[in-house]
PDB file of N, CA and C in Angstrom:
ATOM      1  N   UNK A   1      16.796 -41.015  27.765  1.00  0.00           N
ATOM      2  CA  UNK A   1      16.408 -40.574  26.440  1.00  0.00           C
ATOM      3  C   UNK A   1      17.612 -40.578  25.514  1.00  0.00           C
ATOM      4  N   UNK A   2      18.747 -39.827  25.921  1.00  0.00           N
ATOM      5  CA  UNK A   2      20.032 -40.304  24.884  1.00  0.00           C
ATOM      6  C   UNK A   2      20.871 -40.962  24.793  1.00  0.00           C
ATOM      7  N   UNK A   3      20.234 -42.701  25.515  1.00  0.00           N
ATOM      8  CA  UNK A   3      20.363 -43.749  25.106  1.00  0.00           C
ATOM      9  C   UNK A   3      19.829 -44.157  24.388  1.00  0.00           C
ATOM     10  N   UNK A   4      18.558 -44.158  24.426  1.00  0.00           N
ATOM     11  CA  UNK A   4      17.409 -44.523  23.416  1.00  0.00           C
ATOM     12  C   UNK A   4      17.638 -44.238  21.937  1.00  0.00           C
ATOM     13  N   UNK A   5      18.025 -42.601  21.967  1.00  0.00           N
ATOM     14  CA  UNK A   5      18.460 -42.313  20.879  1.00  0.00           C
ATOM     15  C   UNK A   5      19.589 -42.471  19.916  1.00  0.00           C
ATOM     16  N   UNK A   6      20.734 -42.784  21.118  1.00  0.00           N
ATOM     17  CA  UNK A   6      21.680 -43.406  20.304  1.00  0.00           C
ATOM     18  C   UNK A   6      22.801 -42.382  19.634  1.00  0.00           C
ATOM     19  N   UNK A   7      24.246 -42.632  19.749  1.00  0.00           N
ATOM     20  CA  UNK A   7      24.611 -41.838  19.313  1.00  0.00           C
ATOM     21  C   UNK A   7      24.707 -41.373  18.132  1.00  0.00           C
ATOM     22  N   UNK A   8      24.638 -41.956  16.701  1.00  0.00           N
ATOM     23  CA  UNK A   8      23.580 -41.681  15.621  1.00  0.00           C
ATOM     24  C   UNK A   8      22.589 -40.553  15.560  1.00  0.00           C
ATOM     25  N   UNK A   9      21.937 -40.851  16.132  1.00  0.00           N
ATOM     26  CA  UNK A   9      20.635 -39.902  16.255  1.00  0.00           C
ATOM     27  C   UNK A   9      20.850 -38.235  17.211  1.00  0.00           C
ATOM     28  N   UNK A  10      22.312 -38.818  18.108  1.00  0.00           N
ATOM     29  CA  UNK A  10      22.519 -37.177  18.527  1.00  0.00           C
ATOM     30  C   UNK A  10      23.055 -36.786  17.651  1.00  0.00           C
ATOM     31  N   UNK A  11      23.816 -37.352  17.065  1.00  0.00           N
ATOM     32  CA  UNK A  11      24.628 -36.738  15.610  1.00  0.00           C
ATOM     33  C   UNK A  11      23.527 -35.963  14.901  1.00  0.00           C
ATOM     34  N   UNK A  12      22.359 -36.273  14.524  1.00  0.00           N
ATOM     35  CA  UNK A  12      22.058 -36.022  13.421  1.00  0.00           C
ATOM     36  C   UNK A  12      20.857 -34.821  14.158  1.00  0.00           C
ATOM     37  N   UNK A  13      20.559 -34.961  15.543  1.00  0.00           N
ATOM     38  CA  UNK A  13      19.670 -33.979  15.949  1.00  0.00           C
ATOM     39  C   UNK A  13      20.832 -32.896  16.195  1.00  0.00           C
ATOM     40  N   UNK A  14      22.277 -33.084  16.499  1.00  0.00           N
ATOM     41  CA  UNK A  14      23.193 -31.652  16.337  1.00  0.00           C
ATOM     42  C   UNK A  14      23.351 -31.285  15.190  1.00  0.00           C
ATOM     43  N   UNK A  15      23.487 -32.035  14.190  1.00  0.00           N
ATOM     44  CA  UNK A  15      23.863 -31.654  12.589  1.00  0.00           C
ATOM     45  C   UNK A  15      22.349 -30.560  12.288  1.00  0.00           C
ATOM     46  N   UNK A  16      21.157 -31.235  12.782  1.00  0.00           N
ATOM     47  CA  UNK A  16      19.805 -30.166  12.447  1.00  0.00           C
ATOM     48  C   UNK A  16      20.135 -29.050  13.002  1.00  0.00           C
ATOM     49  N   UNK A  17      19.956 -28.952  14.322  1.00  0.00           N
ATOM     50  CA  UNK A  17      20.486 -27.703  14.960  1.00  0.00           C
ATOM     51  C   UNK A  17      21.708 -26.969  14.760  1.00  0.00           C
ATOM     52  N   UNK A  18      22.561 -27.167  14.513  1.00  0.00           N
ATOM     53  CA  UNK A  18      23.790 -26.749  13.930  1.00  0.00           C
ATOM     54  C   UNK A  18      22.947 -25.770  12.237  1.00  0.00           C
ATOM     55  N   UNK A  19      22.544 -26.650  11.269  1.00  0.00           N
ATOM     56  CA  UNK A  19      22.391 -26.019  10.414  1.00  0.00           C
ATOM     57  C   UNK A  19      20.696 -25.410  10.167  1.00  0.00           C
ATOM     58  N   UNK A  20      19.674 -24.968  11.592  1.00  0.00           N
ATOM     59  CA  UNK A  20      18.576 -23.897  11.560  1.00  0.00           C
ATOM     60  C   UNK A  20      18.875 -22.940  11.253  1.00  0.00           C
ATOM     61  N   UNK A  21      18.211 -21.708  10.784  1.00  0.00           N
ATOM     62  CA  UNK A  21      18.318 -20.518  10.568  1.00  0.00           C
ATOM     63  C   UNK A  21      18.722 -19.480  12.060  1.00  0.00           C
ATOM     64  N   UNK A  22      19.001 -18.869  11.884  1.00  0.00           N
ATOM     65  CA  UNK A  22      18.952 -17.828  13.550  1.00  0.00           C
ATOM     66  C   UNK A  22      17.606 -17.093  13.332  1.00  0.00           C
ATOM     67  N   UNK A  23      16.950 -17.233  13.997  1.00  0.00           N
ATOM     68  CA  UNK A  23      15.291 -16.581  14.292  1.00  0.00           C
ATOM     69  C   UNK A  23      15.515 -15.928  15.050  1.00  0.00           C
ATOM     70  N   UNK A  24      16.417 -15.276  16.145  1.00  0.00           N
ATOM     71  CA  UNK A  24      16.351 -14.017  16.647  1.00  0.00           C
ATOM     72  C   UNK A  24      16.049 -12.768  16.043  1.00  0.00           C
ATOM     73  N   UNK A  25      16.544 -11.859  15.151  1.00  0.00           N
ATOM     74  CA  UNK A  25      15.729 -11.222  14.632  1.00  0.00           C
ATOM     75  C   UNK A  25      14.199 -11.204  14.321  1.00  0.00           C
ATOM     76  N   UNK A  26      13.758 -12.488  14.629  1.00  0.00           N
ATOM     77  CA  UNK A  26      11.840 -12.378  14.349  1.00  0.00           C
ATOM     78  C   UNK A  26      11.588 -12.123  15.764  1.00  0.00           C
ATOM     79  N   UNK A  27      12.120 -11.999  16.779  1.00  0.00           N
ATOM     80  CA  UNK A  27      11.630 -12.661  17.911  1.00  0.00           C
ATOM     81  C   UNK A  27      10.816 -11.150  18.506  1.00  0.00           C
ATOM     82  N   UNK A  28      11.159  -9.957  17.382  1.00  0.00           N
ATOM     83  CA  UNK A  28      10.501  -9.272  18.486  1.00  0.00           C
ATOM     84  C   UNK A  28       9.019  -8.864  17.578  1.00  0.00           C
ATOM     85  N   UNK A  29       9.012  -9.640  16.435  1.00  0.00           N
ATOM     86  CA  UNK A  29       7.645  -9.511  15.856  1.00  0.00           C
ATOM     87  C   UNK A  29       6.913 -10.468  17.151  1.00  0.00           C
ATOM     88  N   UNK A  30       7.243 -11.296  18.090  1.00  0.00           N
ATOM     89  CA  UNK A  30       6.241 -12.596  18.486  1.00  0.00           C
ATOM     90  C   UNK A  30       4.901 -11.343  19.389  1.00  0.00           C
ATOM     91  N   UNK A  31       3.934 -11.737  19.102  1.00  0.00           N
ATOM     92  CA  UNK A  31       3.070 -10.600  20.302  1.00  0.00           C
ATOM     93  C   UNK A  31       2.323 -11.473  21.077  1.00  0.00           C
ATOM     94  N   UNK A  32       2.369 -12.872  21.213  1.00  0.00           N
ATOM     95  CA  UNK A  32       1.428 -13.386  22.777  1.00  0.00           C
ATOM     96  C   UNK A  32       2.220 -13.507  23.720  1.00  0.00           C
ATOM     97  N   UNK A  33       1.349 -13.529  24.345  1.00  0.00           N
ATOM     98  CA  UNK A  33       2.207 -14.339  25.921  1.00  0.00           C
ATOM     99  C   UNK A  33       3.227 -14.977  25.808  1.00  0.00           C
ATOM    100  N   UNK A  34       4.722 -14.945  26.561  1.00  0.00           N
ATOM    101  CA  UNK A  34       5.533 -15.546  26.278  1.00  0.00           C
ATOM    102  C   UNK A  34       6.140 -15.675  27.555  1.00  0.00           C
ATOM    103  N   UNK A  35       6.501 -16.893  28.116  1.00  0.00           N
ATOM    104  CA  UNK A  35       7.388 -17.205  29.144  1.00  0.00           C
ATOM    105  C   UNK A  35       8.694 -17.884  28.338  1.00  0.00           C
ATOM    106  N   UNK A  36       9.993 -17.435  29.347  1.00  0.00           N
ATOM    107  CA  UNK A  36      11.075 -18.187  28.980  1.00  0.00           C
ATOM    108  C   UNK A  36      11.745 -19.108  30.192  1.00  0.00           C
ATOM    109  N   UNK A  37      12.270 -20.164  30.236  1.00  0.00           N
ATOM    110  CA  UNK A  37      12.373 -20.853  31.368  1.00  0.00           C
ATOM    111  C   UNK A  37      13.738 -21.498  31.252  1.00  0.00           C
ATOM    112  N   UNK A  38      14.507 -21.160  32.031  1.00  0.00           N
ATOM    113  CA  UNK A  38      16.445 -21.710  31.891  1.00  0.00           C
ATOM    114  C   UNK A  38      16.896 -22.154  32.980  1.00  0.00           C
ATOM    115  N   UNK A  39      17.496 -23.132  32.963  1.00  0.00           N
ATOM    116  CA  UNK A  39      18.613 -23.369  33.828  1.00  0.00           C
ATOM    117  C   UNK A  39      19.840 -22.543  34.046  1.00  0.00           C
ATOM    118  N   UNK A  40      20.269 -22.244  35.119  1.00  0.00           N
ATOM    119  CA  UNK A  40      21.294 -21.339  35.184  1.00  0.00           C
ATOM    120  C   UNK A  40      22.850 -22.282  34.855  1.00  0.00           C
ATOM    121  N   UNK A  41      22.444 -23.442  35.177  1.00  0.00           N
ATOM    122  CA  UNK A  41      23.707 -23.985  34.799  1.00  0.00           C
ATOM    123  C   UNK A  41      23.773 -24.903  33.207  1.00  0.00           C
ATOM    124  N   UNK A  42      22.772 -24.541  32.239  1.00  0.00           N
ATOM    125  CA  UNK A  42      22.400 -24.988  31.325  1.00  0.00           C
ATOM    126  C   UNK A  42      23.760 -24.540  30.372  1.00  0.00           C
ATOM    127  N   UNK A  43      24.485 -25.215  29.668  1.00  0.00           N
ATOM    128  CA  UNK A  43      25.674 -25.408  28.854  1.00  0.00           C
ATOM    129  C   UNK A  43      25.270 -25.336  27.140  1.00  0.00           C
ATOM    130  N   UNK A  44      24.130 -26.183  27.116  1.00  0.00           N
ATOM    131  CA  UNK A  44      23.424 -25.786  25.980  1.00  0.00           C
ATOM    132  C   UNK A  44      22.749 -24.148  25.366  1.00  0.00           C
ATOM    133  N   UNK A  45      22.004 -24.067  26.330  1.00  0.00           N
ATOM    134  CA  UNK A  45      21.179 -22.452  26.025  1.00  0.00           C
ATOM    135  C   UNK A  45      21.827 -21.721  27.106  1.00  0.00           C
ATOM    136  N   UNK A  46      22.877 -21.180  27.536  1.00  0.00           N
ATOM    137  CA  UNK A  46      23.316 -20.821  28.234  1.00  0.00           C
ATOM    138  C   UNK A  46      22.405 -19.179  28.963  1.00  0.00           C
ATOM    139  N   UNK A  47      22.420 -19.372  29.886  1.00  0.00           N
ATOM    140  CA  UNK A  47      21.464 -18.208  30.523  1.00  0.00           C
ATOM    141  C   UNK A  47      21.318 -16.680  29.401  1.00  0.00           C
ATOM    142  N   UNK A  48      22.576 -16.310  28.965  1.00  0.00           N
ATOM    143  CA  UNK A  48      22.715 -14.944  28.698  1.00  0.00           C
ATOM    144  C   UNK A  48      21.624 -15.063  27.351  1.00  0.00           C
ATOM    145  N   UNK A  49      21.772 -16.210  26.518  1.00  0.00           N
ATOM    146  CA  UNK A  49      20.776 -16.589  25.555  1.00  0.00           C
ATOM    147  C   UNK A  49      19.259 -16.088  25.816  1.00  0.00           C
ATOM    148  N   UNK A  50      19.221 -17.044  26.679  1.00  0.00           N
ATOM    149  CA  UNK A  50      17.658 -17.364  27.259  1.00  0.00           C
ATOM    150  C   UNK A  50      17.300 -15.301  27.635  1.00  0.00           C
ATOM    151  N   UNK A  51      18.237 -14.625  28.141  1.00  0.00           N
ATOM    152  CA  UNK A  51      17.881 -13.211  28.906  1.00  0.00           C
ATOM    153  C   UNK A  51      18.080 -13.075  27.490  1.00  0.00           C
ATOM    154  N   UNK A  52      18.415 -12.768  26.109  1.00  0.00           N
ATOM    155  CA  UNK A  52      18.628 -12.090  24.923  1.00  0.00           C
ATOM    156  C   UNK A  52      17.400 -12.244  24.838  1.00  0.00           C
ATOM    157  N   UNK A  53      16.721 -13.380  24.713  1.00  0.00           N
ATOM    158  CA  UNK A  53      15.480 -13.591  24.160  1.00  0.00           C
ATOM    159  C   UNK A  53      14.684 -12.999  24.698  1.00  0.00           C
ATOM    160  N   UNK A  54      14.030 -13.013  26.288  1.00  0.00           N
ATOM    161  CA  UNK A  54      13.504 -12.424  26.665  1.00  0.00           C
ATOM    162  C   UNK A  54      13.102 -10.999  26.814  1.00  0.00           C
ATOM    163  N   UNK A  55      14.862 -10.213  26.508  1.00  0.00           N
ATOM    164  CA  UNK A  55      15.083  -8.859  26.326  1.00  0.00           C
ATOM    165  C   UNK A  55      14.233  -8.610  25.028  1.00  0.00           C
ATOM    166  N   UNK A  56      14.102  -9.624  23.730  1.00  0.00           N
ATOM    167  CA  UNK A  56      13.991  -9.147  22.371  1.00  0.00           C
ATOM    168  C   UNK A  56      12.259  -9.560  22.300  1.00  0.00           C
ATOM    169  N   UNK A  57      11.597  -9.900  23.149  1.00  0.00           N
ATOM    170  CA  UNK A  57       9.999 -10.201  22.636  1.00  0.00           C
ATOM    171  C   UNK A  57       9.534  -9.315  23.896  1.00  0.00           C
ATOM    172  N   UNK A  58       8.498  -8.447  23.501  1.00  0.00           N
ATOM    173  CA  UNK A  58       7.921  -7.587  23.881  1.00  0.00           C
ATOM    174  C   UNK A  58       6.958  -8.393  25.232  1.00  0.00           C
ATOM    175  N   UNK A  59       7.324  -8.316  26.509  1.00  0.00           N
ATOM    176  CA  UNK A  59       6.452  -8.471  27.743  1.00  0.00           C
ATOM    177  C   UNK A  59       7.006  -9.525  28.098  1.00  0.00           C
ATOM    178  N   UNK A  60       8.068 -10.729  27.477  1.00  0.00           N
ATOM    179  CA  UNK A  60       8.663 -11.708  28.074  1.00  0.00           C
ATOM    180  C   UNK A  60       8.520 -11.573  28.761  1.00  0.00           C
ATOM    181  N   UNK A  61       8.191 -12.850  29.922  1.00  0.00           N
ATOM    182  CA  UNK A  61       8.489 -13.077  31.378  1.00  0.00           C
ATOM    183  C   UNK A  61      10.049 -14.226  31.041  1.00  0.00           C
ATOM    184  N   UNK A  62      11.066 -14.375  32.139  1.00  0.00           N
ATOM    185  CA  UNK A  62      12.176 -15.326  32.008  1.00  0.00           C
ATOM    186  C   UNK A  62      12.388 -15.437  33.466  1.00  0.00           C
ATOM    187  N   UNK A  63      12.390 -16.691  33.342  1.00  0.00           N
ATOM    188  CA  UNK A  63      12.379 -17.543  35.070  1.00  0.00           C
ATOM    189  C   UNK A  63      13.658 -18.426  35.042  1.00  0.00           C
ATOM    190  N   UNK A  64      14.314 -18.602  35.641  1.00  0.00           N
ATOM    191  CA  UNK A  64      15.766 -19.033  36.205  1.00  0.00           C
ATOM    192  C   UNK A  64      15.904 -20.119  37.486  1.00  0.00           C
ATOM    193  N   UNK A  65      15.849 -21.235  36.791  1.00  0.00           N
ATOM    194  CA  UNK A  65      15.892 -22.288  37.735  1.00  0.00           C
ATOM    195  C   UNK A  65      17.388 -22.586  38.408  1.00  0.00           C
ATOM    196  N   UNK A  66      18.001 -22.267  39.817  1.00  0.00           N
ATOM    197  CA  UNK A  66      19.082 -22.559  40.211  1.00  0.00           C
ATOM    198  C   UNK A  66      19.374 -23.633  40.208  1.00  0.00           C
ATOM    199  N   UNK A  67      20.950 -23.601  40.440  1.00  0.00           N
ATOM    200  CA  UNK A  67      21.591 -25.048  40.364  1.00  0.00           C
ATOM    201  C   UNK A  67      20.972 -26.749  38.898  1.00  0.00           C
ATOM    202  N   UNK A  68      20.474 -26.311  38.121  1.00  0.00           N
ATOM    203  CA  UNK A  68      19.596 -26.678  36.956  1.00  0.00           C
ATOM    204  C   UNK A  68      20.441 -26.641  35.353  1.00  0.00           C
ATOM    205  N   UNK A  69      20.325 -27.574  35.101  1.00  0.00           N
ATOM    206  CA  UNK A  69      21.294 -27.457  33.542  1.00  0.00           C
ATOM    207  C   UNK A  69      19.986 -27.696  32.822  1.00  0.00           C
ATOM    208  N   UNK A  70      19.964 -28.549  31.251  1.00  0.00           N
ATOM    209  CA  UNK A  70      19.676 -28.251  30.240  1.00  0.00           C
ATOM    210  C   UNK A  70      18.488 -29.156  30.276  1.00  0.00           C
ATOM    211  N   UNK A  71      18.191 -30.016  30.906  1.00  0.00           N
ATOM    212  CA  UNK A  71      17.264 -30.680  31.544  1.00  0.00           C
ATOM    213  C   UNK A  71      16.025 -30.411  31.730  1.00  0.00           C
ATOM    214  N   UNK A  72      15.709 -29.150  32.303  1.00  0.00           N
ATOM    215  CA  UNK A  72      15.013 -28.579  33.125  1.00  0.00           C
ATOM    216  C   UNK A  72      13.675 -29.070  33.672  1.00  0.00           C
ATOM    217  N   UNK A  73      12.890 -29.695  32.643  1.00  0.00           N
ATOM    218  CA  UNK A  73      11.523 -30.119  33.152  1.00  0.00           C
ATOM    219  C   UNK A  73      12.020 -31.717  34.210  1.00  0.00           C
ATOM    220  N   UNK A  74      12.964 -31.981  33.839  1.00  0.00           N
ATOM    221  CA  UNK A  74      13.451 -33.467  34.695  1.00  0.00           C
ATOM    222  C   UNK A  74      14.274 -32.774  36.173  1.00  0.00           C
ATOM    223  N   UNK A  75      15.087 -31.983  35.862  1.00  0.00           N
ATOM    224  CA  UNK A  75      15.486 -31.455  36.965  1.00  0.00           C
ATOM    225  C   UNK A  75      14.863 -30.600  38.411  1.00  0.00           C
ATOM    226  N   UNK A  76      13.768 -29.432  37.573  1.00  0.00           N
ATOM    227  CA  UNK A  76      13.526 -28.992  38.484  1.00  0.00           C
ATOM    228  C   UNK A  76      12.152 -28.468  37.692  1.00  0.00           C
ATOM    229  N   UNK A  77      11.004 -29.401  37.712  1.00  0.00           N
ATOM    230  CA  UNK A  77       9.834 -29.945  37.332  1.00  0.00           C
ATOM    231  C   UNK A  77       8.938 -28.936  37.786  1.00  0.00           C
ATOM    232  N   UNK A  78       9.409 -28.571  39.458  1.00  0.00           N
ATOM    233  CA  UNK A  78       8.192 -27.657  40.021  1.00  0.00           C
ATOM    234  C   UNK A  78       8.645 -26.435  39.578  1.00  0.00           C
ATOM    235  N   UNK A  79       9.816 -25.598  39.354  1.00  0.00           N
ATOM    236  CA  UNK A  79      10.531 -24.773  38.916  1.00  0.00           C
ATOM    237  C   UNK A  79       9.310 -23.861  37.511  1.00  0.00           C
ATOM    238  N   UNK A  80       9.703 -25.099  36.661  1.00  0.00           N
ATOM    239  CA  UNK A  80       8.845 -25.076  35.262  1.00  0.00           C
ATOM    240  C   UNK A  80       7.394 -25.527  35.221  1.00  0.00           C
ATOM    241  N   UNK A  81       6.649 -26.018  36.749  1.00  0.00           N
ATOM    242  CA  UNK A  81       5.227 -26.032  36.477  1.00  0.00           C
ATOM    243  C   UNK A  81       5.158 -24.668  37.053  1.00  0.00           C
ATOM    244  N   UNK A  82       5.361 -24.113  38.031  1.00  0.00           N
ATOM    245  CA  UNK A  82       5.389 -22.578  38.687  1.00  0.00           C
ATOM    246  C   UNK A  82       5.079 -21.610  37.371  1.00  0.00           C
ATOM    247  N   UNK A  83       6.237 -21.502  36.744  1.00  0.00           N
ATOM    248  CA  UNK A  83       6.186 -20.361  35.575  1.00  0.00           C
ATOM    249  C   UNK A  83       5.255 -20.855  34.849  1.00  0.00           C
ATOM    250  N   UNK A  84       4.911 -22.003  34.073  1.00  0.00           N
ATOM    251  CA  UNK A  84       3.865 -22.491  33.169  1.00  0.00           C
ATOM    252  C   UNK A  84       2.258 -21.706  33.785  1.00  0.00           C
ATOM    253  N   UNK A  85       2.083 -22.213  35.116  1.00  0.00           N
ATOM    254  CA  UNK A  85       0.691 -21.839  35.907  1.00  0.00           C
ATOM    255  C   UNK A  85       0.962 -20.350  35.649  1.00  0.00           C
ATOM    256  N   UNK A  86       2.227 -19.501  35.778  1.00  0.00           N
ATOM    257  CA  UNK A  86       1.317 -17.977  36.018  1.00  0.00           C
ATOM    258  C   UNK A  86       1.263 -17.629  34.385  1.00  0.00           C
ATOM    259  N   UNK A  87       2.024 -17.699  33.292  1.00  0.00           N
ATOM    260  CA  UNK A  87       2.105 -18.000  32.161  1.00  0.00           C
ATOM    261  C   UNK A  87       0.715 -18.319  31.413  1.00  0.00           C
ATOM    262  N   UNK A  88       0.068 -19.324  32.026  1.00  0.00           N
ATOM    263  CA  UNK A  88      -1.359 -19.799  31.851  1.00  0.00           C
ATOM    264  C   UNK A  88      -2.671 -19.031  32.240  1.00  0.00           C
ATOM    265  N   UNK A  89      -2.295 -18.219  33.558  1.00  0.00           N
ATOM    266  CA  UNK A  89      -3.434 -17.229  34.020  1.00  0.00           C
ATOM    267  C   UNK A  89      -2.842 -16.006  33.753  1.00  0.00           C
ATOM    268  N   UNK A  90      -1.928 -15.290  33.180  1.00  0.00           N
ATOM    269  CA  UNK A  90      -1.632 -14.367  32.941  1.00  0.00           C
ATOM    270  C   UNK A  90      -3.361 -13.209  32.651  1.00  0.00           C
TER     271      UNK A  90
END
């Protein structure tokens, strides 16, 4: 995929992200169901992130895929169908 995209295009998908708003403060208006799902070795959203979030929305569930970076649905696929299924029958 970030071949495809080209380095161009990571430029300009970091330049977006770089300049979003911080939405943490909304996060504890969110009221449905909410799963959070991280890699522990994720460099991008680094775990303590992913647990802020979860700490800040009311009933979060947050699931922690070992040995797993930023990847996650490519890395560890069953990891993130697991949490999705109980997430889904909650």
């Amino acid at each position: 995929m970030g071949r495809t995209v080209g380095l161009d295009g990571f430029a300009r998908q970091t330049e977006a992200v770089i300049a979003r708003p911080d939405s943490r403060p909304l996060l504890a208006e969110i009221s449905v169901p909410t799963t959070i799902v991280v890699g522990d070795a994720d460099r991008l959203t680094p775990m303590a992130l992913s647990e802020e979030m979860a700490a800040a929305i009311p009933g979060a569930t947050l699931t922690i895929a070992a040995d797993c970076g930023h990847v996650i649905t490519l890395e560890r696929p069953e990891v993130v169908n697991k949490a999705l299924d109980a997430w889904l029958t909650r």
